[in-house]
C-alpha atoms as a PDB file:
ATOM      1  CA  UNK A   1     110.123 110.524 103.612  1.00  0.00           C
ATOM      2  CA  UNK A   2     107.036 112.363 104.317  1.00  0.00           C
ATOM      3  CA  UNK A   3     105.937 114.095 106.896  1.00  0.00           C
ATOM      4  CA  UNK A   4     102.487 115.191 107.535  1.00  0.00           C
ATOM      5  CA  UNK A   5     101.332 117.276 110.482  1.00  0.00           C
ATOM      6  CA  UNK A   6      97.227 118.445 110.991  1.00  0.00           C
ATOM      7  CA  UNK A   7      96.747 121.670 112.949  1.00  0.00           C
ATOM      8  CA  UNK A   8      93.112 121.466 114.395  1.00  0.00           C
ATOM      9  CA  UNK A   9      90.943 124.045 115.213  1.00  0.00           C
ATOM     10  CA  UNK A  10      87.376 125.159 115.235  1.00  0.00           C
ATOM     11  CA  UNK A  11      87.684 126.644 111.969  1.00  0.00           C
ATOM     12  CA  UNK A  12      89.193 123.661 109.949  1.00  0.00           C
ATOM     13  CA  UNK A  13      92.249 121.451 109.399  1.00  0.00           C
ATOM     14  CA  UNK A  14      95.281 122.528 108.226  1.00  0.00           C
ATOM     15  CA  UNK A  15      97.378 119.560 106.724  1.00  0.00           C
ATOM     16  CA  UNK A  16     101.339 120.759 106.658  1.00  0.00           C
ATOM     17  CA  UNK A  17     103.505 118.263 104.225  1.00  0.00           C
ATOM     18  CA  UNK A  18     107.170 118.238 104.102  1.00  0.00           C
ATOM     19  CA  UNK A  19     109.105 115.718 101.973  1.00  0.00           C
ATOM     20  CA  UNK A  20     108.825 113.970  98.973  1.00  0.00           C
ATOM     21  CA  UNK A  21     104.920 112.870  97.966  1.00  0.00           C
ATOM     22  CA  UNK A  22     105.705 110.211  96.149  1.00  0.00           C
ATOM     23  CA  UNK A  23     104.610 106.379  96.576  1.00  0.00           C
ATOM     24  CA  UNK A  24     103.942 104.444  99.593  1.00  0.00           C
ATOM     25  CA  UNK A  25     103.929 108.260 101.136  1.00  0.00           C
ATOM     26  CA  UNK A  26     101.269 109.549  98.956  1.00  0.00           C
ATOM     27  CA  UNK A  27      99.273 106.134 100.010  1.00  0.00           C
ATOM     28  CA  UNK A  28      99.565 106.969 104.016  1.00  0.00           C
ATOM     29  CA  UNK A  29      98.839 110.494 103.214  1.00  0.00           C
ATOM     30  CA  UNK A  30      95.332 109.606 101.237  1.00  0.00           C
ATOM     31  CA  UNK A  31      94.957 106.929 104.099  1.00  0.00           C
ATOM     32  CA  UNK A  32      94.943 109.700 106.854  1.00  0.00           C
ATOM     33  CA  UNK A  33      92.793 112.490 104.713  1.00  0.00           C
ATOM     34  CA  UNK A  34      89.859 109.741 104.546  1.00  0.00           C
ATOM     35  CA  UNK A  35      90.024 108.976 107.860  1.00  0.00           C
ATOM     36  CA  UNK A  36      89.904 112.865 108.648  1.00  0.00           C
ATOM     37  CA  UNK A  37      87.047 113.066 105.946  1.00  0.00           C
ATOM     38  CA  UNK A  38      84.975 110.312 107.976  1.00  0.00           C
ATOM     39  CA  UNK A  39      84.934 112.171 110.994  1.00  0.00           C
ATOM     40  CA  UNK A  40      84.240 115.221 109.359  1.00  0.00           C
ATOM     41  CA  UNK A  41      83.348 115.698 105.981  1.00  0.00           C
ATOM     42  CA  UNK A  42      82.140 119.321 105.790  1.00  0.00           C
ATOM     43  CA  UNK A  43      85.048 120.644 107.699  1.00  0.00           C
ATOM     44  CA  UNK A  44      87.500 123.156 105.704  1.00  0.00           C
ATOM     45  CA  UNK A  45      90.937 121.373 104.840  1.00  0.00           C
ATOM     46  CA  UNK A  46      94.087 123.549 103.507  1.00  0.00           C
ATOM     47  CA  UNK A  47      96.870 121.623 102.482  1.00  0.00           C
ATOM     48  CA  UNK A  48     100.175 123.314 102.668  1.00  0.00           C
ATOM     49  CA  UNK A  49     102.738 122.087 100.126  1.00  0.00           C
ATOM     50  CA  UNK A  50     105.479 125.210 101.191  1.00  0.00           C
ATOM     51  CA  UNK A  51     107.749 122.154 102.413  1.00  0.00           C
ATOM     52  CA  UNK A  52     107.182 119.619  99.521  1.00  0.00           C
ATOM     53  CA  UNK A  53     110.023 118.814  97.338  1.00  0.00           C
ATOM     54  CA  UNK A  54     108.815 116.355  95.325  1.00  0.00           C
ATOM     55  CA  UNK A  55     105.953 114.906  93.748  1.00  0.00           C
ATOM     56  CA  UNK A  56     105.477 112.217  91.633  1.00  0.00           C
ATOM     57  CA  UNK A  57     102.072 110.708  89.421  1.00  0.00           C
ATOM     58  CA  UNK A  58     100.807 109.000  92.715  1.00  0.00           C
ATOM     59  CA  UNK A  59     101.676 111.830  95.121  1.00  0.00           C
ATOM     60  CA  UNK A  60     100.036 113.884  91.659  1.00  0.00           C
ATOM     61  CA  UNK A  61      96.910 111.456  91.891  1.00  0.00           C
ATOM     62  CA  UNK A  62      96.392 111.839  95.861  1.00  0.00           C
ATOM     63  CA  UNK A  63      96.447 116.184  95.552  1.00  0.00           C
ATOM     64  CA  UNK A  64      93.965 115.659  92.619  1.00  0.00           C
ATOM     65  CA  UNK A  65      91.189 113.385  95.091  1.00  0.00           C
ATOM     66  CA  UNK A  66      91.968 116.156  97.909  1.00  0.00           C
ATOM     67  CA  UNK A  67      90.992 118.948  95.684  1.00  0.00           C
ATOM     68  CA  UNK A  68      88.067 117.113  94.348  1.00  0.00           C
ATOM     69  CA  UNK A  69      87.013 116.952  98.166  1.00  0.00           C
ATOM     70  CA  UNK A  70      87.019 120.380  98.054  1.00  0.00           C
ATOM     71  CA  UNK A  71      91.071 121.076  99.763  1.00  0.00           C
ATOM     72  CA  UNK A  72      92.423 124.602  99.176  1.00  0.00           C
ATOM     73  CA  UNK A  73      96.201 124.616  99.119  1.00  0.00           C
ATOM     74  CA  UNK A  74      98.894 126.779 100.112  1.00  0.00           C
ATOM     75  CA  UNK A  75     102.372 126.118  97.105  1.00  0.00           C
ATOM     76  CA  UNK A  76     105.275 128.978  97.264  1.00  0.00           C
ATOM     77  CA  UNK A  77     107.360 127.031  94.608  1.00  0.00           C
ATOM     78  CA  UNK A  78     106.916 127.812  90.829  1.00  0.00           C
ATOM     79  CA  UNK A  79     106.513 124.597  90.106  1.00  0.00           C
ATOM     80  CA  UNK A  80     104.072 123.366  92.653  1.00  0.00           C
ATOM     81  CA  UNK A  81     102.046 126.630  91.878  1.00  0.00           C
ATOM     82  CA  UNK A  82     101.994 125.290  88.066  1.00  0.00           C
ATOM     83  CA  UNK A  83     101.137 121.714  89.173  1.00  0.00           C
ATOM     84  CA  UNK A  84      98.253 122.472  91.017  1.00  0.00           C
ATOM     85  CA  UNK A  85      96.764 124.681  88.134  1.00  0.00           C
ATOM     86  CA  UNK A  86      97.114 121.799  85.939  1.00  0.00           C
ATOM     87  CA  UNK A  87      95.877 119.550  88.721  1.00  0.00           C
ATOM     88  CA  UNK A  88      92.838 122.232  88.850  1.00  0.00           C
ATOM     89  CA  UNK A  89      92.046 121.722  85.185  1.00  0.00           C
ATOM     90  CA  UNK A  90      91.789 118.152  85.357  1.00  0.00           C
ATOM     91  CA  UNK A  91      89.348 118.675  88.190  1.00  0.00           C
ATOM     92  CA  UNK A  92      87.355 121.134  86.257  1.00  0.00           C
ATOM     93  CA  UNK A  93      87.163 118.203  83.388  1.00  0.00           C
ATOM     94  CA  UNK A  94      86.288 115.176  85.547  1.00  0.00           C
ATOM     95  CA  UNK A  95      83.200 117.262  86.675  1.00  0.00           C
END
């Protein structure tokens, strides 16, 4: 199960995830950030992955489009943190 919960305000979004990102999950979760990015495009997003405890290549695939739409991300776990810098290097190639 995921669960994803936006904060609005005037300065952004603020996407909080807690669960596992993995499958059919990581498909609503890419469903609801494009729907946020057509009302919006321009607006700053953080994700915060604090409450994530798992991830798998399609929950891996979704995190990689977000950054590439320029997401910052808040990670507290070691191997989140590590994920994301790998995640950030693929980014840096596909450019």
């Amino acid at each position: 199960m995921l669960r994803i919960t936006v904060v609005e305000s005037p300065a952004g979004e603020k996407w909080i995830l807690q669960g596992q990102l993995t499958g059919d999950f990581a498909s609503e979760l890419i469903a609801n950030w494009r729907v946020s990015l057509d009302r919006c495009s321009d607006r700053p997003r953080v994700v915060d992955l604090s409450e994530v405890t798992l991830i798998d290549k399609s929950g891996q695939e979704v995190l990689l489009a977000m950054m590439c739409q320029r997401a910052t991300f808040i990670a507290t776990g070691l191997y989140t943190r590590h994920l994301l810098e790998e995640l950030q290097a693929r980014s840096r190639e596909n450019e």
